[in-house]
Protein backbone atom coordinates (compact mmCIF):
# COMPACT_ATOMS: atom_id res chain seq x y z
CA UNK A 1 146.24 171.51 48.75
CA UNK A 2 144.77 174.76 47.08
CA UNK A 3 143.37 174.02 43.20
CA UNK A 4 145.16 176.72 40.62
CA UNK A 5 141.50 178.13 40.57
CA UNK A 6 141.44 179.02 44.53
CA UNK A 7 145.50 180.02 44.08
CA UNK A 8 144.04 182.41 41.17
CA UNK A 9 141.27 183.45 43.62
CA UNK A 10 143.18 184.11 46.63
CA UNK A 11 145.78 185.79 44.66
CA UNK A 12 142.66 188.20 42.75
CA UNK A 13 141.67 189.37 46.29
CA UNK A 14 145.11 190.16 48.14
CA UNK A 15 146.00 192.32 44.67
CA UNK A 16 142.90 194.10 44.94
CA UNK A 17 142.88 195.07 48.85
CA UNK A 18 146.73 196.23 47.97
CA UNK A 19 144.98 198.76 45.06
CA UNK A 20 142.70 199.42 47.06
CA UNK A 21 145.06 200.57 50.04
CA UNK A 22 146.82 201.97 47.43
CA UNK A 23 144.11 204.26 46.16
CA UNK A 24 142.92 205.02 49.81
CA UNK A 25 146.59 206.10 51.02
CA UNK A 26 146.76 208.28 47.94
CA UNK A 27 144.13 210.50 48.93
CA UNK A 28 141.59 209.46 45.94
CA UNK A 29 138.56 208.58 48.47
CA UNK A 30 138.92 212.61 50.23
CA UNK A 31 136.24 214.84 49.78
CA UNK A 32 137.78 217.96 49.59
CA UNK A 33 135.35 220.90 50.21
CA UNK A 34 136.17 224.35 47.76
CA UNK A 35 136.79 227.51 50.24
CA UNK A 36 137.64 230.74 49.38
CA UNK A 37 139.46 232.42 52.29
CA UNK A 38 140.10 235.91 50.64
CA UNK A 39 141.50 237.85 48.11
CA UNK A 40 145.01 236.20 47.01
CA UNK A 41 147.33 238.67 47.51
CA UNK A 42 151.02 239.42 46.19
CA UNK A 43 153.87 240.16 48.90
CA UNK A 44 156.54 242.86 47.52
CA UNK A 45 160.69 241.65 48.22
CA UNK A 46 159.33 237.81 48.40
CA UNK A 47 161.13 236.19 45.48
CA UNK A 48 161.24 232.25 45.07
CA UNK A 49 159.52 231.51 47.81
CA UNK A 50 159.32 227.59 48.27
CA UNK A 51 157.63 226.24 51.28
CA UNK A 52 155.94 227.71 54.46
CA UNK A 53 155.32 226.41 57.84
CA UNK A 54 152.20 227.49 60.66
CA UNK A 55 153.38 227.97 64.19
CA UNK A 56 150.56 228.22 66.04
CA UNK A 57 150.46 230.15 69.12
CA UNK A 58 149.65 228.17 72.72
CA UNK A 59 145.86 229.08 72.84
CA UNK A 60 145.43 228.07 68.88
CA UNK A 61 143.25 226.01 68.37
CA UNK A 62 142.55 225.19 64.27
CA UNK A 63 140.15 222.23 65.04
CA UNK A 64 137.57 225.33 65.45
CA UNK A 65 138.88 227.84 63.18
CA UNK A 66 140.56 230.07 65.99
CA UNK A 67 144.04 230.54 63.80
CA UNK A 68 146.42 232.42 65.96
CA UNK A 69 150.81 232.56 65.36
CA UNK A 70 152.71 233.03 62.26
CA UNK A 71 153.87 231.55 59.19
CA UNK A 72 157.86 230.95 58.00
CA UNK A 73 158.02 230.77 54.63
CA UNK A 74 161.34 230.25 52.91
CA UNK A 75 162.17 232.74 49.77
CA UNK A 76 165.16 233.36 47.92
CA UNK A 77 165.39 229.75 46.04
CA UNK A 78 167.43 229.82 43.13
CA UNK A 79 168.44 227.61 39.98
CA UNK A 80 171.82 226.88 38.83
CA UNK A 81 173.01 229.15 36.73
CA UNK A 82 174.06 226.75 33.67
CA UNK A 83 169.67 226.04 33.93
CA UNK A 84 168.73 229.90 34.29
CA UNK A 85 171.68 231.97 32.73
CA UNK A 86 171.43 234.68 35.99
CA UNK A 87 174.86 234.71 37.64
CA UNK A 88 174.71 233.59 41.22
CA UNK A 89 176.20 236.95 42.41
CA UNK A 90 172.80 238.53 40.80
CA UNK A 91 170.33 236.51 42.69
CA UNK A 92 168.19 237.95 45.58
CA UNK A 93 170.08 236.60 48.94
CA UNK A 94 167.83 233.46 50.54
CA UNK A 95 166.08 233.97 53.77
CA UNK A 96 163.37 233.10 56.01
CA UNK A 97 160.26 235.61 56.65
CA UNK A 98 157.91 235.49 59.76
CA UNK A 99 154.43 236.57 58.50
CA UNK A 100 152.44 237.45 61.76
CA UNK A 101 148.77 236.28 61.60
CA UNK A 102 148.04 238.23 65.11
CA UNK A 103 149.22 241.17 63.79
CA UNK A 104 146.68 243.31 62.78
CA UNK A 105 147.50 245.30 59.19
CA UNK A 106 146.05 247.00 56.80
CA UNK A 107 148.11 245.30 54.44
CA UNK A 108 150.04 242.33 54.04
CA UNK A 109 153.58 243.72 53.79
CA UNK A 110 153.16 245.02 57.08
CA UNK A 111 152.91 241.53 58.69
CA UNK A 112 155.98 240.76 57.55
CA UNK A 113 159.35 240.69 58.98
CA UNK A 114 162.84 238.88 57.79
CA UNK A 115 164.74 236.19 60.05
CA UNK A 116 168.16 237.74 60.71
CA UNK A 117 170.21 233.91 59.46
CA UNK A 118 174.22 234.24 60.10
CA UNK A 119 175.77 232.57 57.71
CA UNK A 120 179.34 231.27 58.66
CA UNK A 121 181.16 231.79 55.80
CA UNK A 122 180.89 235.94 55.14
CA UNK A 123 183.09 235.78 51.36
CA UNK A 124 180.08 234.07 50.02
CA UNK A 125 176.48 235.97 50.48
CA UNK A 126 174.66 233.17 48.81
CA UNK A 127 175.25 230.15 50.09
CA UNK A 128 172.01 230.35 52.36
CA UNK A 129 169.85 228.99 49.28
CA UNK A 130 166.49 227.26 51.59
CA UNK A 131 164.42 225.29 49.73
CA UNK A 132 162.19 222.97 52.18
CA UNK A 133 161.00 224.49 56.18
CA UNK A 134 159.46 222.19 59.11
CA UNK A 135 158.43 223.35 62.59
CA UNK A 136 158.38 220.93 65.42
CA UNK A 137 156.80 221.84 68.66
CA UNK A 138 158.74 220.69 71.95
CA UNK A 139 157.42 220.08 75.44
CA UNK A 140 156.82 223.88 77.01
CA UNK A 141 158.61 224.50 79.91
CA UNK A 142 158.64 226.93 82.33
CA UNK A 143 156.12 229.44 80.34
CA UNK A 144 158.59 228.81 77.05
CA UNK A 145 156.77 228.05 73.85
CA UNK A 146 159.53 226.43 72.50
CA UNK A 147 160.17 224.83 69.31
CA UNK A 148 162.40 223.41 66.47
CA UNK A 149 163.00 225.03 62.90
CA UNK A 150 164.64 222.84 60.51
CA UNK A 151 165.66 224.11 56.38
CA UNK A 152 166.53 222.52 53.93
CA UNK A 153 169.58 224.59 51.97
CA UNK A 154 171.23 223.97 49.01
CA UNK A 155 173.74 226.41 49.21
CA UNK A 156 175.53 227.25 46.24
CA UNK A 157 174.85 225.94 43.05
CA UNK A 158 176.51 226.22 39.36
């Protein structure tokens, strides 16, 4: 039978390996190292752009800095109206944009190109509102890169 001093004991060290996985799942014991990439740089027609994904190409490989594909990057997100006072019918349409990362530009703007989305309900040109974007890669076959792009859309809201 355990004395309320070893109870108390025990019960100190299981509550301090859960904080401690606690604290070690949340990221506090990273070293994150400061880089500067390059100039930040603002993309005209993107509005409320949200979330972005990296497809990388076959022969990427990002373990050694060799970045080669694109980025989708969801843009268009927009508030209710009762929380921004813009009317729905004002808002910039939502959409999806491939930036090209092989593409070589001298500028930004020039690496990027909209996703035609068909939306099935025509009467309503906003109901494509995206606000979350995920890439999955899928087993190649037959020479196809293939993968899966899932959005999150909120469609219309008022």
């Amino acid at each position: 039978m355990l004395s309320f001093r070893q109870f108390l004991a025990y019960a100190i060290i299981v509550l301090m390996a859960f904080i401690c996985k606690t604290l070690y799942d949340a990221g506090q014991f990273k070293v994150i190292s400061h880089h500067h990439p390059g100039k930040c740089t603002a993309v005209p027609g993107i509005t409320g752009a949200e979330d972005l994904v990296f497809v990388p190409n076959q022969d990427s490989d990002t373990r050694h800095g060799s970045v080669k594909g694109f980025v989708l990057t969801t843009t268009g997100l927009h508030m209710p109206e009762w929380r921004t006072g813009v009317p729905v019918s004002e808002l910039p349409k939502g959409g999806i944009l491939k930036i090209d990362l092989d593409k070589d530009a001298s500028h930004i703007s020039d690496r990027v190109q909209p996703i035609d989305i068909a939306e099935a309900d025509q009467s309503t040109p906003h109901k494509f509102n995206p606000h979350g974007i995920e890439y999955y890669r899928v087993e190649p076959s037959a020479g196809n890169d293939a993968g899966v792009v899932t959005v999150v859309n909120h469609g219309i809201v008022n």
